[in-house]
Protein backbone atom coordinates (compact mmCIF):
# COMPACT_ATOMS: atom_id res chain seq x y z
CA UNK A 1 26.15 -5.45 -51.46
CA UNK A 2 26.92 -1.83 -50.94
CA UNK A 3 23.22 -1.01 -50.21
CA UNK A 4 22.97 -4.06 -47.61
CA UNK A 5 25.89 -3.00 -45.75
CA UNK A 6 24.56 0.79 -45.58
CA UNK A 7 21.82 -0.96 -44.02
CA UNK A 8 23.40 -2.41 -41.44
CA UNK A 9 25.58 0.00 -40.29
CA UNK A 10 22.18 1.97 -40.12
CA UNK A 11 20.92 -0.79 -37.74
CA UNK A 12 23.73 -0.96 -35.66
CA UNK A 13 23.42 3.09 -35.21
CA UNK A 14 20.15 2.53 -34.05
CA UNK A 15 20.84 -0.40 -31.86
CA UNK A 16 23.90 1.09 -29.87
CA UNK A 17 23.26 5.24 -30.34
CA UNK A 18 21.06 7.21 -28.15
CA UNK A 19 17.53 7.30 -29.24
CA UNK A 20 17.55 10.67 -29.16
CA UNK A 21 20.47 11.15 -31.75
CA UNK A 22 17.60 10.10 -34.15
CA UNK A 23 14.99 12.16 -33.16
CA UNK A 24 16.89 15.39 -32.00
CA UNK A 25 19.29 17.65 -33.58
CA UNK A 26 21.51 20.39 -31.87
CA UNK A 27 19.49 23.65 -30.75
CA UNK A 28 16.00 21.89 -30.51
CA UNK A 29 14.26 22.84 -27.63
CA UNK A 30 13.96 20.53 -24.25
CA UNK A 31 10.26 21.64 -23.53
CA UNK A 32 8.82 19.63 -26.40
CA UNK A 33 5.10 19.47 -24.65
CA UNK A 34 2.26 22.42 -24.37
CA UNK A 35 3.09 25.11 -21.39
CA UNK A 36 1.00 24.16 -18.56
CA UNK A 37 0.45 24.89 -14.89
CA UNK A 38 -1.02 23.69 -11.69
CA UNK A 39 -3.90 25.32 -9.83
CA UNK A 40 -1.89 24.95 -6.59
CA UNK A 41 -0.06 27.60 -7.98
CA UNK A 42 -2.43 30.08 -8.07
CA UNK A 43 -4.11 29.25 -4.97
CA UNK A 44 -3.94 32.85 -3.26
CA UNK A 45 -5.52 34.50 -6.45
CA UNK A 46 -9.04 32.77 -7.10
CA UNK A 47 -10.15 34.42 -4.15
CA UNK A 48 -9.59 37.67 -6.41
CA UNK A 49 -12.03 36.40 -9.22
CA UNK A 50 -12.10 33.28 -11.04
CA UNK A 51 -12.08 35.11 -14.09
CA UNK A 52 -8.86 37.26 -13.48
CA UNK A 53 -6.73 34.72 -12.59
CA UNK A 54 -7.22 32.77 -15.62
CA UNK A 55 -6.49 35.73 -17.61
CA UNK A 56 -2.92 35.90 -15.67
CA UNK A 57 -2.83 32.38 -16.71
CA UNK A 58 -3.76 33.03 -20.34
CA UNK A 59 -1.30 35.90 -20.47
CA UNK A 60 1.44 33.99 -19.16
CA UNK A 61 1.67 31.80 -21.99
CA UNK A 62 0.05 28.45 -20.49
CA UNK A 63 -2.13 26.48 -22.50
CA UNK A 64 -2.74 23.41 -20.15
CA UNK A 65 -3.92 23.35 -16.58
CA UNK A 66 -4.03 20.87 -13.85
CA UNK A 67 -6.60 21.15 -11.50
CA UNK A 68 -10.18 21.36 -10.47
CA UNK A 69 -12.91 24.03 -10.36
CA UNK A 70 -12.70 26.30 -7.78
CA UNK A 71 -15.34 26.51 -4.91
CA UNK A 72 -18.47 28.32 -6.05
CA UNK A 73 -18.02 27.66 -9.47
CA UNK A 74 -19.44 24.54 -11.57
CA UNK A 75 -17.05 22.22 -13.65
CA UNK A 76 -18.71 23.12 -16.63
CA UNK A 77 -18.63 26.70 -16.44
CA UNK A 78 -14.71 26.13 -15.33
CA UNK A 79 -14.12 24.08 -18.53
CA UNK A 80 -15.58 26.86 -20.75
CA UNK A 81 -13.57 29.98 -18.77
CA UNK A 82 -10.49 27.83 -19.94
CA UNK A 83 -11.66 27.30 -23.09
CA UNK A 84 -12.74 30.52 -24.47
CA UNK A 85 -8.94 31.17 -23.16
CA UNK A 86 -7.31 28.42 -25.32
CA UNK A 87 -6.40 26.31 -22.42
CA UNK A 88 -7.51 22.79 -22.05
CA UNK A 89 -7.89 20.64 -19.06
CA UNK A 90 -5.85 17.43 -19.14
CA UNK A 91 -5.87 16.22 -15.64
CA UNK A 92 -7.51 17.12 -12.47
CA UNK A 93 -6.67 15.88 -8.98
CA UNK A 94 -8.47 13.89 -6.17
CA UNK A 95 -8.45 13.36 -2.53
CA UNK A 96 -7.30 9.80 -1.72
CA UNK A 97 -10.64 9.38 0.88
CA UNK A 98 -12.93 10.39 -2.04
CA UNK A 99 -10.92 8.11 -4.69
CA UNK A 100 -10.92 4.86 -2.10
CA UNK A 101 -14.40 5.22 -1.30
CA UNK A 102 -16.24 6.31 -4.38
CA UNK A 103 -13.92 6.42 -7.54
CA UNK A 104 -17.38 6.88 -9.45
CA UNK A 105 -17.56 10.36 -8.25
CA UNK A 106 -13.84 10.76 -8.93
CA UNK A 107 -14.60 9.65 -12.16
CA UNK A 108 -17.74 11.78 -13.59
CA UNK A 109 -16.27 15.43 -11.74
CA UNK A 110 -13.41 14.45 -14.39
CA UNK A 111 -15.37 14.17 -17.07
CA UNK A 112 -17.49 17.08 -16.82
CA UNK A 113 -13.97 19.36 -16.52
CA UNK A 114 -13.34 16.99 -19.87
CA UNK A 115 -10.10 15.41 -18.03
CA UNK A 116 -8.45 12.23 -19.25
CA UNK A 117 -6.17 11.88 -15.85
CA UNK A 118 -7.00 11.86 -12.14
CA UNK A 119 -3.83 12.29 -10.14
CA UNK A 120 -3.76 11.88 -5.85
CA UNK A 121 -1.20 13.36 -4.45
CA UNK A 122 -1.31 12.71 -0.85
CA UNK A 123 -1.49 9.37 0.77
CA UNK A 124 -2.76 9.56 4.98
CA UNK A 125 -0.02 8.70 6.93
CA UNK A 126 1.65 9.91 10.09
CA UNK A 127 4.25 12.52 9.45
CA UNK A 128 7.45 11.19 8.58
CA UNK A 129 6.84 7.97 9.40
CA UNK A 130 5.13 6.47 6.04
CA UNK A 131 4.80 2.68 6.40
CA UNK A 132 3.85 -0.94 4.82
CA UNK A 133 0.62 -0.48 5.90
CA UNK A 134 -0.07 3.02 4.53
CA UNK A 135 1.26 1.43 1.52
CA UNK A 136 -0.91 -1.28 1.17
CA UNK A 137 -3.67 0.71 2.03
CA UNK A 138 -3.13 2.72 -1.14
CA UNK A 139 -2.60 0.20 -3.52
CA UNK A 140 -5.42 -1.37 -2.99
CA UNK A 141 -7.28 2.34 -3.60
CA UNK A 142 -5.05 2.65 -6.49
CA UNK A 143 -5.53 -0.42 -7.72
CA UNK A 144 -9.49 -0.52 -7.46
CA UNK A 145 -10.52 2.97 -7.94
CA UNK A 146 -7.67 3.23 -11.10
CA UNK A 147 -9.97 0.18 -12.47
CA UNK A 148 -13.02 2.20 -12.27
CA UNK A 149 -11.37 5.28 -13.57
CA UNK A 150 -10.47 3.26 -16.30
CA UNK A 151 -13.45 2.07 -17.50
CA UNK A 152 -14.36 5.38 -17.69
CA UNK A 153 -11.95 6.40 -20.26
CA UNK A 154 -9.52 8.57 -17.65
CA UNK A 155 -5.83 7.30 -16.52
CA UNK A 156 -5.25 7.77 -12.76
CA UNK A 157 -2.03 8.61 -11.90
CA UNK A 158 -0.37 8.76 -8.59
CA UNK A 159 1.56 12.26 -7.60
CA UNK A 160 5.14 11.36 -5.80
CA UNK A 161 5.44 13.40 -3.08
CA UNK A 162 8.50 12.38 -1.16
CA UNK A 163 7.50 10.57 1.83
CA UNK A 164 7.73 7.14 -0.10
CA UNK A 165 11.48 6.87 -0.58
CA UNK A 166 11.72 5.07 3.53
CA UNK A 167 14.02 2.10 2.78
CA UNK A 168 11.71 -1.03 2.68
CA UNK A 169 13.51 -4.38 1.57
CA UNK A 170 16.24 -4.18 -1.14
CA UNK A 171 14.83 -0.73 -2.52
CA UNK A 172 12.03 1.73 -0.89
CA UNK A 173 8.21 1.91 -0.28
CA UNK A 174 7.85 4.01 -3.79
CA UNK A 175 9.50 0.72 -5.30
CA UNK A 176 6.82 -1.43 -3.48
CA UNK A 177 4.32 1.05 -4.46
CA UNK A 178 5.10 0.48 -8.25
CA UNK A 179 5.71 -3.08 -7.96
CA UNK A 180 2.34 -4.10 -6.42
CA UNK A 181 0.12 -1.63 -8.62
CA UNK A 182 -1.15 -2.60 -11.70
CA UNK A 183 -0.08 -0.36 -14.55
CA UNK A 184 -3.53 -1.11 -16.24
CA UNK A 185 -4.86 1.05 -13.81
CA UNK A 186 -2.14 3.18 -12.31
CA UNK A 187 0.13 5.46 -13.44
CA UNK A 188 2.48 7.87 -11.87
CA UNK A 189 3.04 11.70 -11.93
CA UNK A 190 6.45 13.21 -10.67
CA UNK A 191 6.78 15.80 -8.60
CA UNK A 192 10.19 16.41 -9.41
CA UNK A 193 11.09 18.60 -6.68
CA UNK A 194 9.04 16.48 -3.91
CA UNK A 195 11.11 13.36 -5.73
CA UNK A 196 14.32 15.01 -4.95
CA UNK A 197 13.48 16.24 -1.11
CA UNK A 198 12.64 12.82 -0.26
CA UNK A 199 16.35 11.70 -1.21
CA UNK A 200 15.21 9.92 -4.53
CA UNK A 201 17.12 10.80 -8.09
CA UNK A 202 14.58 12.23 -10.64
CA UNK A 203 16.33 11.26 -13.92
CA UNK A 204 17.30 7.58 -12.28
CA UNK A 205 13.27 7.26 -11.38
CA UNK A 206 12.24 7.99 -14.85
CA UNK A 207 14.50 5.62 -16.32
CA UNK A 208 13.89 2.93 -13.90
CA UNK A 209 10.11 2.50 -14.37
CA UNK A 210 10.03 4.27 -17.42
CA UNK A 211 6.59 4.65 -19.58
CA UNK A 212 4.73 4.01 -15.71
CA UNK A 213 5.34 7.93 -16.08
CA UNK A 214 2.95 9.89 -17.51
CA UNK A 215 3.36 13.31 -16.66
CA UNK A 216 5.47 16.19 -14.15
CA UNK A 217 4.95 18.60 -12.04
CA UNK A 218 8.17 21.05 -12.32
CA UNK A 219 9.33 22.94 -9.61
CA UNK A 220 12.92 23.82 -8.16
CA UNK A 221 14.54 23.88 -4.56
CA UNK A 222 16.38 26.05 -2.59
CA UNK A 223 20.10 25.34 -3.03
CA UNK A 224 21.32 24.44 0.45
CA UNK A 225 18.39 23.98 1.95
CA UNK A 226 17.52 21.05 4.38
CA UNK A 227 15.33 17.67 2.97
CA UNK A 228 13.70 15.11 4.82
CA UNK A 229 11.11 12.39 4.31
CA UNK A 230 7.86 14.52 5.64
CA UNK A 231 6.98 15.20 2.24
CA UNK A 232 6.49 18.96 4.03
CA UNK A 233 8.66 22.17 3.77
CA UNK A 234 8.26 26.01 3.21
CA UNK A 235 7.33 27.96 0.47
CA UNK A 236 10.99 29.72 1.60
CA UNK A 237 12.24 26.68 0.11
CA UNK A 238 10.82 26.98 -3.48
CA UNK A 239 12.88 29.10 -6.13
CA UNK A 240 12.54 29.48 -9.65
CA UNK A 241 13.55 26.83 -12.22
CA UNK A 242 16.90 26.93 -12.80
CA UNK A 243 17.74 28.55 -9.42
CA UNK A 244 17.67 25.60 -7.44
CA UNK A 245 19.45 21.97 -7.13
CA UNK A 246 17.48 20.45 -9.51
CA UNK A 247 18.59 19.24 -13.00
CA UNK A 248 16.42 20.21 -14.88
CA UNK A 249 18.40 19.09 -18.60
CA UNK A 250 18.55 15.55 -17.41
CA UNK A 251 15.23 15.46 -16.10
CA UNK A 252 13.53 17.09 -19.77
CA UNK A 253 16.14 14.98 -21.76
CA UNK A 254 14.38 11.58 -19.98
CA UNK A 255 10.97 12.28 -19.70
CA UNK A 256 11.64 13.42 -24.24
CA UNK A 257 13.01 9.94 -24.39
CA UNK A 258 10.03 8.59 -22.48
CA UNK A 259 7.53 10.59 -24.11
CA UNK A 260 5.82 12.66 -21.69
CA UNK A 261 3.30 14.48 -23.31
CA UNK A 262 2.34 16.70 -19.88
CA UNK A 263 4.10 18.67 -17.58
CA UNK A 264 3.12 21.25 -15.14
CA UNK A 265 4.94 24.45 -13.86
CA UNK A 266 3.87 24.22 -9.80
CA UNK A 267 5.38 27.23 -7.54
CA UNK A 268 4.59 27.03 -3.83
CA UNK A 269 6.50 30.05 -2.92
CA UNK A 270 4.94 33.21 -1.80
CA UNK A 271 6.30 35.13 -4.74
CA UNK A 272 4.50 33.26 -7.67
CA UNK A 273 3.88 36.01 -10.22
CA UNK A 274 7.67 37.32 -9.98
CA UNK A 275 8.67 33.77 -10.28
CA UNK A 276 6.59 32.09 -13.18
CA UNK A 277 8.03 34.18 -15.96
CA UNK A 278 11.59 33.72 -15.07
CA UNK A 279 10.66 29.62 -14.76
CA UNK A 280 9.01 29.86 -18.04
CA UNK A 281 12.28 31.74 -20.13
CA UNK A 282 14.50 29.28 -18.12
CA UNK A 283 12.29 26.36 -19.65
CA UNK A 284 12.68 27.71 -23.46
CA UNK A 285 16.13 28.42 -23.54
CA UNK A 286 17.05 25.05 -22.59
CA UNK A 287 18.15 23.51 -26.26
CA UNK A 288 19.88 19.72 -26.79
């Protein structure tokens, strides 16, 4: 009797308590996934030597990058640079023409980088003014080349940018977005800091379509600083995690619960190499 009721009370914990009461104790750390960082970041370095940059990048701490090869250089000599370096290549990134009008190509550049996601991160639209139309336009890309991508073994996932948040019946476009793609064959990547300057809630997204999310991109905002829907704003405007508005203990304590196995450091400001290593300390000594 004493043993059934110990059970119980066991299953009631589980039932009513926070997942993560179960899984994670005081002091653990909130960055439970591999270090990793997207090209974007680096993109006034390659220029400098392929080579070199990746050994900032290696030296840095990062062991997973997001992002293709960069011009002149083959995906399969890219893959081995990162690899003699101990950094993999998750996910690489597509323009939304290429992906709508031949997803096969999306599809085999991936897997010769050795990529299991393809994220877009732009969808054409007039400034500002994103619409139904652009919408539907891009689910049915999503929706078609994501099939295609998935036959191929790699997860396409679409990059929230900020534009999508217009109101659009009871909710937004990004809520029509979600609603009329098929999560067989899309998933979604947030931009945390793009989520945020288009007026949506990071840590309310992630719990409102949930295991849809796949993976971040982390990156903070200017406290302050003006936010719109143009999906558009300054490197001025990008600070180093922690600086900025964004909350980043909610946002790590949802995606753990979800179980985001990726996320990506991306700094657009002009002062990258001052910035990373104060993002990355601010990362570790976040603790539960």
């Amino acid at each position: 009797m004493k043993k059934n009721f110990t059970l119980l009370v066991l299953a009631l914990a589980w039932i009513f308590c926070p997942t993560e009461t179960f899984s994670q104790k005081k002091g653990d750390p909130m960055l439970q996934v591999p270090l990793g960082i997207a090209s974007y970041t680096f993109r006034n370095h390659w220029k400098n030597g392929v080579e070199p940059t990746l050994d900032i990048i290696q030296k840095l701490g990062f062991t997973e990058f997001e992002g293709g090869a960069p011009q002149g250089v083959s995906p399969e000599d890219f893959k081995k640079m990162l690899n003699d370096r101990g950094i993999s290549i998750p996910s690489t990134g597509t323009g939304f023409e290429l992906l709508e009008s031949d997803p096969q190509a999306v599809a085999d550049r991936a897997k010769a980088l050795g990529a299991s996601y393809v994220m877009c991160a732009w969808i054409p639209h007039k400034r500002g003014a994103f619409s139904k139309e652009d919408a539907d336009r891009a689910i049915k890309a999503f929706n078609e080349g994501g099939k295609v991508l998935k036959e191929n073994g790699i997860t396409f996932k679409y990059h929230v940018h900020g534009y999508e948040f217009q109101p659009y019946g009871d909710g937004t476009l990004f809520d029509y977005l979600v609603e009329n793609t098929d999560p067989r064959y899309v998933s979604l990547q947030m931009d945390v800091m793009w989520t945020h300057f288009g007026g949506g809630d990071p840590v309310a997204l992630l719990k409102k379509y949930g295991n849809r999310w796949v993976s971040l991109h982390l990156k903070d905002f200017r406290k302050g600083a003006p936010k719109d829907m143009s999906g558009l704003t300054g490197p001025e405007n990008d600070v180093a995690l922690g600086e900025g508005e964004l909350d980043f203990p909610g946002i790590l304590r949802e995606a753990n619960k979800i179980g985001i196995k990726h996320m990506f450091i991306e700094d657009e400001s002009d002062h990258e190499l001052e910035a990373l290593p104060k993002s990355i300390a601010y990362l570790k000594s976040l603790t539960y």
